[in-house]
C-alpha atoms as a PDB file:
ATOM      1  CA  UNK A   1     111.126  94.969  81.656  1.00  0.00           C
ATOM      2  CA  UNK A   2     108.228  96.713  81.090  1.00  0.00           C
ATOM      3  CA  UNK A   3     108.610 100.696  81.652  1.00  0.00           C
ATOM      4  CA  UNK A   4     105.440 102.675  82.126  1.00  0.00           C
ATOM      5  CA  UNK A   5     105.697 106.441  81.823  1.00  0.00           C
ATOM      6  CA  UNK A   6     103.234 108.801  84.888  1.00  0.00           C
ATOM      7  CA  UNK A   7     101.097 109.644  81.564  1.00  0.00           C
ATOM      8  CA  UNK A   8     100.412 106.119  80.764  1.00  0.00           C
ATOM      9  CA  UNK A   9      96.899 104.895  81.170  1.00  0.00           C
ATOM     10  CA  UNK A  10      96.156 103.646  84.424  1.00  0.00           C
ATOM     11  CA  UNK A  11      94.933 100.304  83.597  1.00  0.00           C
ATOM     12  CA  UNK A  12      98.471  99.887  81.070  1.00  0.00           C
ATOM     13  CA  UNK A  13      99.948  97.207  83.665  1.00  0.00           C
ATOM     14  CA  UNK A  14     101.364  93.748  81.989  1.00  0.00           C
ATOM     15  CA  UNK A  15      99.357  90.785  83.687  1.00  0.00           C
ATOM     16  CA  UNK A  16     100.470  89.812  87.119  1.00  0.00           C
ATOM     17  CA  UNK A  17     101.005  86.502  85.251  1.00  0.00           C
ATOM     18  CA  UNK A  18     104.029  87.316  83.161  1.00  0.00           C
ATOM     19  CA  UNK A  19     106.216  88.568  86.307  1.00  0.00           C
ATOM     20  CA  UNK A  20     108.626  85.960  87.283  1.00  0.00           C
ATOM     21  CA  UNK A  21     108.683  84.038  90.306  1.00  0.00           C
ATOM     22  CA  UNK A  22     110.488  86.955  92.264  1.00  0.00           C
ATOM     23  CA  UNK A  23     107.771  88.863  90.948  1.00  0.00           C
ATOM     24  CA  UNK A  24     109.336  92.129  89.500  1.00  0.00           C
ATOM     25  CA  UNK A  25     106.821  93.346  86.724  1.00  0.00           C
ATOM     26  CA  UNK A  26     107.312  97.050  85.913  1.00  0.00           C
ATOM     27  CA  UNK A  27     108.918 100.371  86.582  1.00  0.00           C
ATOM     28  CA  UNK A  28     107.957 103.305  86.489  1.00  0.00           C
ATOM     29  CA  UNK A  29     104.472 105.175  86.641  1.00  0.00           C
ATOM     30  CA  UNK A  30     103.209 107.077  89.288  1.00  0.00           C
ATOM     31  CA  UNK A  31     101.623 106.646  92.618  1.00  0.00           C
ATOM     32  CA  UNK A  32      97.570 108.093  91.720  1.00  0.00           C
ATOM     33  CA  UNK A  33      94.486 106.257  93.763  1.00  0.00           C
ATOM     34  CA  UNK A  34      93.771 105.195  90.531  1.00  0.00           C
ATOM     35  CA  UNK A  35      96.786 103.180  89.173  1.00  0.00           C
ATOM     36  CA  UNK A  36      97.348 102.360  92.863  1.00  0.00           C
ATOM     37  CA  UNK A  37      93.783 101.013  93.173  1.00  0.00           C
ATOM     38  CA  UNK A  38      94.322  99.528  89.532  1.00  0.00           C
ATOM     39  CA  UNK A  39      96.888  97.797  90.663  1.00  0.00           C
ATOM     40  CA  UNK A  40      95.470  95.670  93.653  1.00  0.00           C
ATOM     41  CA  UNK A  41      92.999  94.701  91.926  1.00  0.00           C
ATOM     42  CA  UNK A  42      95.204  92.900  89.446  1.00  0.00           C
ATOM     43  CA  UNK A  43      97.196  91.224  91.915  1.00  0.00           C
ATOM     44  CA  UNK A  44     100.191  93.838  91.698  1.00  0.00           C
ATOM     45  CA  UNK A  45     101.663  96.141  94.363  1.00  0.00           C
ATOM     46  CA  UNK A  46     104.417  98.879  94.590  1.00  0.00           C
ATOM     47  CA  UNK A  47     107.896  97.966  96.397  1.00  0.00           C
ATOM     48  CA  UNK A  48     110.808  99.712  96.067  1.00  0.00           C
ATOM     49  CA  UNK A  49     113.260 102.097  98.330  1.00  0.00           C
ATOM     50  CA  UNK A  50     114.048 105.797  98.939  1.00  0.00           C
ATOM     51  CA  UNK A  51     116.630 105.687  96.186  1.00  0.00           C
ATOM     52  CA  UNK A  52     114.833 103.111  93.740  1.00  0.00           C
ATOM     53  CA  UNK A  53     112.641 104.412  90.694  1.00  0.00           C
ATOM     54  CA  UNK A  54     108.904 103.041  91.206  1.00  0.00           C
ATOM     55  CA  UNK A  55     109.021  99.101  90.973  1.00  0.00           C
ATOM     56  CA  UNK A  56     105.502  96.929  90.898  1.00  0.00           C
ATOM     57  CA  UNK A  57     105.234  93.213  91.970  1.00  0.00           C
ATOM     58  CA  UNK A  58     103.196  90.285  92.102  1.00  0.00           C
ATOM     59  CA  UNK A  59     106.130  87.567  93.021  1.00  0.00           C
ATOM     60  CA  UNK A  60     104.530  83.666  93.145  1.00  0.00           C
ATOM     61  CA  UNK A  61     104.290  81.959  95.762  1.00  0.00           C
ATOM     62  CA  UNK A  62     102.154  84.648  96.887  1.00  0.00           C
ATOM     63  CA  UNK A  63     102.067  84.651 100.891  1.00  0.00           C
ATOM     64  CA  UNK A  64      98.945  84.930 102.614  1.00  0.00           C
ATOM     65  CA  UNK A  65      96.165  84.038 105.353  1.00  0.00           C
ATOM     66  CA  UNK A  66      93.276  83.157 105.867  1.00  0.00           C
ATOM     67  CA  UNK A  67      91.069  84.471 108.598  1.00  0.00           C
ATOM     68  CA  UNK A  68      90.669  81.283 110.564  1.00  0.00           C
ATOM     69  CA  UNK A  69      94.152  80.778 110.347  1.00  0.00           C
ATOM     70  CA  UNK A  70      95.754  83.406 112.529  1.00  0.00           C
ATOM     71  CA  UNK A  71      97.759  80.740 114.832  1.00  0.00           C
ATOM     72  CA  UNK A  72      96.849  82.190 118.930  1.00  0.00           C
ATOM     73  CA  UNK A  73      99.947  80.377 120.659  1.00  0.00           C
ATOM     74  CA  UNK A  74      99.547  79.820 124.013  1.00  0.00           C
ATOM     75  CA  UNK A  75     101.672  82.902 125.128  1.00  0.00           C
ATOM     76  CA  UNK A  76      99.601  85.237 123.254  1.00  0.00           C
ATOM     77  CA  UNK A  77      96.646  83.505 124.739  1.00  0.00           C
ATOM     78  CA  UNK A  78      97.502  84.140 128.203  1.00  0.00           C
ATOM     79  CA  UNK A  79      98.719  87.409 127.476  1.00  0.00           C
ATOM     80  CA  UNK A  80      94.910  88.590 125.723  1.00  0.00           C
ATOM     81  CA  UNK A  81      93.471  87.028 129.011  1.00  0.00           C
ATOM     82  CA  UNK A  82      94.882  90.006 130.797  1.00  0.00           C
ATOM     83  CA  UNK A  83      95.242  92.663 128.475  1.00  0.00           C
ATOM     84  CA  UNK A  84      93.614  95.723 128.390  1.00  0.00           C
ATOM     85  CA  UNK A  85      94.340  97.082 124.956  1.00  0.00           C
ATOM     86  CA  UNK A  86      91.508  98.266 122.603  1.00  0.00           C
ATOM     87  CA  UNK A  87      91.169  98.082 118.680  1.00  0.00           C
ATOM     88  CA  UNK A  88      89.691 100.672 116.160  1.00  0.00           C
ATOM     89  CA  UNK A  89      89.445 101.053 112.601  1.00  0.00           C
ATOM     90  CA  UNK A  90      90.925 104.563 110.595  1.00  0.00           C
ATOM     91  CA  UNK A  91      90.411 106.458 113.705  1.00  0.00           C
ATOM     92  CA  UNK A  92      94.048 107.093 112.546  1.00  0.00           C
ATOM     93  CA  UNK A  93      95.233 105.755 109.603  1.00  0.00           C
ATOM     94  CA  UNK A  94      98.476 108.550 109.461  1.00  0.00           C
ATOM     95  CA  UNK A  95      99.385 107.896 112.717  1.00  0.00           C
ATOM     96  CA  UNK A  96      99.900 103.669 111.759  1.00  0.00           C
ATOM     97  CA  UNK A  97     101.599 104.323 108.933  1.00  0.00           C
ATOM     98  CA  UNK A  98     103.746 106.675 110.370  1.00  0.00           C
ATOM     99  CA  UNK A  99     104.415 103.789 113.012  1.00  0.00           C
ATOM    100  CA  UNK A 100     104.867 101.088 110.410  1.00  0.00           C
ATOM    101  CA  UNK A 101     107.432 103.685 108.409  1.00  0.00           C
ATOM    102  CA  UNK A 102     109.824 104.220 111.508  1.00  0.00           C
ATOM    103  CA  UNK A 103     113.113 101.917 110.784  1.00  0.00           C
ATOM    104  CA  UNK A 104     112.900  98.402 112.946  1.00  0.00           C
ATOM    105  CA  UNK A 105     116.050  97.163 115.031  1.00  0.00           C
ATOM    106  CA  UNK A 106     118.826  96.649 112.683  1.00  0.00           C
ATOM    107  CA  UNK A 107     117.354  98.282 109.862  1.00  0.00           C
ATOM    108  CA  UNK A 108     119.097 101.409 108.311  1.00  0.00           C
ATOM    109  CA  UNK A 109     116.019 103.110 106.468  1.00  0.00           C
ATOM    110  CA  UNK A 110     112.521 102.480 105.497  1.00  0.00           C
ATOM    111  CA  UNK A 111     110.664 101.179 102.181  1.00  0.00           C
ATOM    112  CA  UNK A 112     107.706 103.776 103.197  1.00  0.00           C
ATOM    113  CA  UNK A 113     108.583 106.827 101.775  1.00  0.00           C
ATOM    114  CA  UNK A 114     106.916 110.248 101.839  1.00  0.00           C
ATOM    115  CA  UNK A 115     105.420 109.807  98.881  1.00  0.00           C
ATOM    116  CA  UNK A 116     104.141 106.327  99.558  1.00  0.00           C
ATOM    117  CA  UNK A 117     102.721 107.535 103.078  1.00  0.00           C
ATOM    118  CA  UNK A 118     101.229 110.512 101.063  1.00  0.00           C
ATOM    119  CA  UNK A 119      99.765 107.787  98.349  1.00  0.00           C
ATOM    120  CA  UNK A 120      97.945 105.723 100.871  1.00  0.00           C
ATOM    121  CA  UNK A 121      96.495 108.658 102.798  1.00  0.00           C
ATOM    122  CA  UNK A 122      95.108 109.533  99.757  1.00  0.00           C
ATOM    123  CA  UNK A 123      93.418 105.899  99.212  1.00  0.00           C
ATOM    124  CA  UNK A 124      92.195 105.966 103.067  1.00  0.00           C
ATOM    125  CA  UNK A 125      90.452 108.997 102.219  1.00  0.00           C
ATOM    126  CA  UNK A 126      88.202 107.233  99.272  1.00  0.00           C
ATOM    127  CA  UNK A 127      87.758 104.924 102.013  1.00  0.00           C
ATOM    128  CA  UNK A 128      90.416 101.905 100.278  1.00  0.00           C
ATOM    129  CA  UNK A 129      92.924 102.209 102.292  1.00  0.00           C
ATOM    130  CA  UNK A 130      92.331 100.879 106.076  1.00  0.00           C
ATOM    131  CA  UNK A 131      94.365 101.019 109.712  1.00  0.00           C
ATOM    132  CA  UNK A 132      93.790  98.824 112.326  1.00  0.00           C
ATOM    133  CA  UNK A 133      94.817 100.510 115.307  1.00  0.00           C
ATOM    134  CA  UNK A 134      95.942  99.159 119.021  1.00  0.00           C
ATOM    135  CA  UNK A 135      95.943 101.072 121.897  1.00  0.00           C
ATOM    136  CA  UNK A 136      96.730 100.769 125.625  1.00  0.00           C
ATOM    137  CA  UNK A 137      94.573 103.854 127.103  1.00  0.00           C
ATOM    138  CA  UNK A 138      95.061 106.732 124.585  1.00  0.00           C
ATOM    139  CA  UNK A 139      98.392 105.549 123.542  1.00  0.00           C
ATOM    140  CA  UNK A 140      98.722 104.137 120.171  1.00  0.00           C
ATOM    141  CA  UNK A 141     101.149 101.146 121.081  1.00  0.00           C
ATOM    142  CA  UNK A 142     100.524  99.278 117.709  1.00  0.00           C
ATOM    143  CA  UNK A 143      98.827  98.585 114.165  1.00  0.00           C
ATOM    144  CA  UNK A 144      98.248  97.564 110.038  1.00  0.00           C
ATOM    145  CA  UNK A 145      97.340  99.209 107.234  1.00  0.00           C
ATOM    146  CA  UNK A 146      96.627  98.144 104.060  1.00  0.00           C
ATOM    147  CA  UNK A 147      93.949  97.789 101.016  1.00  0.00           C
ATOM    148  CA  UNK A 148      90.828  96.771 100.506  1.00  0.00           C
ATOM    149  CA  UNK A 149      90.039  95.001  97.643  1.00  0.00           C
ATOM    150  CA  UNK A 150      86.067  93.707  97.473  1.00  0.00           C
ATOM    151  CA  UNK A 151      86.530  90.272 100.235  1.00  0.00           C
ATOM    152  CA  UNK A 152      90.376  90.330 100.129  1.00  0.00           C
ATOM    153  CA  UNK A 153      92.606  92.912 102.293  1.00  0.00           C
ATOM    154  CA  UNK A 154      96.214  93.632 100.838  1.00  0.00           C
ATOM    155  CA  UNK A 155      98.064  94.067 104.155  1.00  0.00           C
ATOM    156  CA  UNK A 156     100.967  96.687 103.712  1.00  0.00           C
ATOM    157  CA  UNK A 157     102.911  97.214 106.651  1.00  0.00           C
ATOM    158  CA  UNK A 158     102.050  96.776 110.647  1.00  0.00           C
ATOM    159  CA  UNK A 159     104.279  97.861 113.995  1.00  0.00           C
ATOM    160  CA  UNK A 160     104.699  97.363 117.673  1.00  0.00           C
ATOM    161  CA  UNK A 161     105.904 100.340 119.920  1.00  0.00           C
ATOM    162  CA  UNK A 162     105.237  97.531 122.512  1.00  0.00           C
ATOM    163  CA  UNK A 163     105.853  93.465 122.712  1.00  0.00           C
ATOM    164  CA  UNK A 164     102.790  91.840 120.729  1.00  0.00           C
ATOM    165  CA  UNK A 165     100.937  94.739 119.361  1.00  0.00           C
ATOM    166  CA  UNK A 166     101.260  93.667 116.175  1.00  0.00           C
ATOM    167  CA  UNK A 167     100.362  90.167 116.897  1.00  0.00           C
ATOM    168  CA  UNK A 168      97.394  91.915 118.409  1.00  0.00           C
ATOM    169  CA  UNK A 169      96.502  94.184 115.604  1.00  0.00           C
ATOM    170  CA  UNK A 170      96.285  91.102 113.056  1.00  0.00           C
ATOM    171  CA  UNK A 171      94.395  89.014 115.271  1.00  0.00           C
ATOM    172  CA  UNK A 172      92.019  91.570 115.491  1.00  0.00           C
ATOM    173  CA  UNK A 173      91.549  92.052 111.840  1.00  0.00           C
ATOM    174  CA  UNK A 174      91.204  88.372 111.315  1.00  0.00           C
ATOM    175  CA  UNK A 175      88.669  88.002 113.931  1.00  0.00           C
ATOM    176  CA  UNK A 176      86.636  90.919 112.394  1.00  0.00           C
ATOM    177  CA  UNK A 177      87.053  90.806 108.833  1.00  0.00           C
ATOM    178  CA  UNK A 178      86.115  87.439 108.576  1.00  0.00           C
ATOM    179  CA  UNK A 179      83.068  88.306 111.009  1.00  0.00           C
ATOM    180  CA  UNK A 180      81.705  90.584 107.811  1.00  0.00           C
ATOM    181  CA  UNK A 181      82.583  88.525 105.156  1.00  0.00           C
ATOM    182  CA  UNK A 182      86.059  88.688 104.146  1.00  0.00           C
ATOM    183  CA  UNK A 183      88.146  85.921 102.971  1.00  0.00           C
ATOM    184  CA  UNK A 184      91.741  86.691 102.564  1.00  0.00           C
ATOM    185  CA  UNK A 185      94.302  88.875 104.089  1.00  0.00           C
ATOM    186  CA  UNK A 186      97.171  89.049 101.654  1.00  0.00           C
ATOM    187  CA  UNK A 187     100.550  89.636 102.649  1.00  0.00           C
ATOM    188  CA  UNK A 188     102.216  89.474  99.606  1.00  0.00           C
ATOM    189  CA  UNK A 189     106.132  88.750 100.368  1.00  0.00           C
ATOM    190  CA  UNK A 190     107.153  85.662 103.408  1.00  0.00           C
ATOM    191  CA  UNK A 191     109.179  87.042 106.220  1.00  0.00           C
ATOM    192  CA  UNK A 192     109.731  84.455 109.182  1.00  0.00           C
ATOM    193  CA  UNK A 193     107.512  86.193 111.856  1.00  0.00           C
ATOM    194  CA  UNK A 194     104.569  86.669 109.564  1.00  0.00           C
ATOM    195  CA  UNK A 195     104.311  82.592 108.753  1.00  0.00           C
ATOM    196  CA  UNK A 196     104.458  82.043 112.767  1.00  0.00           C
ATOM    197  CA  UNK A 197     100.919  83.629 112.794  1.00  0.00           C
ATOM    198  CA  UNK A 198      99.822  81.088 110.288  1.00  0.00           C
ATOM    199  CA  UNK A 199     101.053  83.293 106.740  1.00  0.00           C
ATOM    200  CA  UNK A 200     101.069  80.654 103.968  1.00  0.00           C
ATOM    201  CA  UNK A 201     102.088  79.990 100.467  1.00  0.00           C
ATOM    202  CA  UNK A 202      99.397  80.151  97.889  1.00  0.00           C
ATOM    203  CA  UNK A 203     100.518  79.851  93.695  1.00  0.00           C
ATOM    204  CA  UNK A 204     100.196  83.171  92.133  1.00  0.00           C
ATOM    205  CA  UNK A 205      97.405  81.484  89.955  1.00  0.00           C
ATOM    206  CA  UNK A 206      95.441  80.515  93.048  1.00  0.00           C
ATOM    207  CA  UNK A 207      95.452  84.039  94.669  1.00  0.00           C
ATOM    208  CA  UNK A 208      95.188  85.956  91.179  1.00  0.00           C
ATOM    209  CA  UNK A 209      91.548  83.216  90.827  1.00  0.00           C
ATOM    210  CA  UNK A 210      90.521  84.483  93.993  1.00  0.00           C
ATOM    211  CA  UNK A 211      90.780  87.858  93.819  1.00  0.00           C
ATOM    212  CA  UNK A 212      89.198  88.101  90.531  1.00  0.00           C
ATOM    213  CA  UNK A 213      85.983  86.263  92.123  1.00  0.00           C
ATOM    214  CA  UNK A 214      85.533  88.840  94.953  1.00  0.00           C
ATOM    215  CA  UNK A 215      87.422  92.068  94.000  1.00  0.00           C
ATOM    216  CA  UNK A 216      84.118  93.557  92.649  1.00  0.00           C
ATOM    217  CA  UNK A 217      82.615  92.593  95.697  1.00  0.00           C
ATOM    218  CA  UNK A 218      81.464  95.277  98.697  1.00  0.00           C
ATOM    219  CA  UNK A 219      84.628  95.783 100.791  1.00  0.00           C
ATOM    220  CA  UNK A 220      83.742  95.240 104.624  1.00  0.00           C
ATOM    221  CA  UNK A 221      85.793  97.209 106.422  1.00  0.00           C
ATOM    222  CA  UNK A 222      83.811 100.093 104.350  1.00  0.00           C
ATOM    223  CA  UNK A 223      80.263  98.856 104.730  1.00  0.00           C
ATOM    224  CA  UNK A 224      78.834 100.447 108.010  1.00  0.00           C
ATOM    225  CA  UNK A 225      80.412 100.300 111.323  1.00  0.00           C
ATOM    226  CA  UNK A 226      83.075  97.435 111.694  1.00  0.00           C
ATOM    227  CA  UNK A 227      82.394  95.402 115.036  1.00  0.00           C
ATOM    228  CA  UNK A 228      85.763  96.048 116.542  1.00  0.00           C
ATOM    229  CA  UNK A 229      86.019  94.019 119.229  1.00  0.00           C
ATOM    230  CA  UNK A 230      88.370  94.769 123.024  1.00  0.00           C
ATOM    231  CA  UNK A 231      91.630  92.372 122.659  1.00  0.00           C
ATOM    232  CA  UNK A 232      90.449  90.355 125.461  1.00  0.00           C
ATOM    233  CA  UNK A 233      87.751  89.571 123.832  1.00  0.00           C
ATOM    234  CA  UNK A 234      89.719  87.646 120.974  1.00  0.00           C
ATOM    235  CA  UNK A 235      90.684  84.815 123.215  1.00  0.00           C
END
């Protein structure tokens, strides 16, 4: 297993290729914009807990979605037609992750530590790392963060302090992201509720293709003002 030291060159990452299928790929390093933003671009993320040393993945299948292919049930159909929530983007990108880092029902701790809350503010201020939030009035009730990556968005975490906000927040982000041009939210590991909203398998080849066609490309939740839309409107 590879073992990378903080001094190590940014770019000194094996290829997302030789990981195994669970996807382990290296330890070690540290958690700069740049390795960070090194990283994503190559297909590999950072994964590990409060008592771990620093672990980087790129596991295969790779789990992800495709704009179009958020899955609108009929619940949370008729539950949009009389909601009144509204979405933003990085009006508050601490405040989501801070949501998305509270531990869930049954859950004993959390994988986002103070240091990787700290890492990702730093991104959001170069304008790489995004937050999607939901509110109901002035009350943030839900939301996702993740990266940016040219036409592909790494999705990291999302929460609901409420029933569907969540649902809402990547619904929203699908809706909008594909509106300017983006083609893949990535959600890198399957969890059952995630391939509900349509989350699929890709091979590690097929995303690791992609990406390397549009990584370079401008990243649209950057360019300009994104057209975030009220969650009625995503009927």
């Amino acid at each position: 297993m590879p073992f990378l030291l903080p001094e190590d060159p940014q770019e000194s990452f094996p290829p997302a290729r030789a990981a195994p299928p669970h996807g382990l790929l290296a330890v070690g390093g540290d958690l700069s914009p740049e390795r960070l933003q090194n990283a994503y671009r190559h297909g590999i993320f950072p994964w590990f807990g409060e008592d771990d040393p620093l672990l980087w993945w790129s596991p295969d299948p790779r789990w992800v979605l495709r704009p179009g292919d958020f899955h609108l049930n009929r619940s949370l159909r008729r539950f949009l037609q009389r909601c009144p929530w509204t979405l933003s983007l990085d009006r508050d990108f601490a405040a989501v992750i801070d949501g998305c880092a509270r531990p869930r029902r049954n859950d004993h701790g959390t994988w986002i530590t103070a240091g990787m809350r700290s890492a990702y503010a730093r991104l959001a201020t170069r304008g790489i790392a995004h937050a999607i939030e939901v509110r109901d009035g002035d009350t943030l009730v839900g939301g996702i963060y993740g990266v940016g990556v040219g036409r592909v968005f790494c999705a990291e975490s999302m929460f609901s302090a409420v029933s569907n906000a969540s649902k809402v927040a990547l619904l929203g982000l699908c809706r909008n992201f594909a509106a300017l041009g983006g083609v893949l939210i990535d959600c890198q590991l399957h969890n059952p509720h995630i391939e509900t909203l349509g989350v699929r398998p890709w091979p590690r080849s097929d995303y690791l293709a992609l990406l390397a066609e549009v990584r370079d490309d401008p990243d649209p939740l950057a360019v300009g003002t994104m057209p975030f839309v009220q969650a009625i409107e995503l009927v």
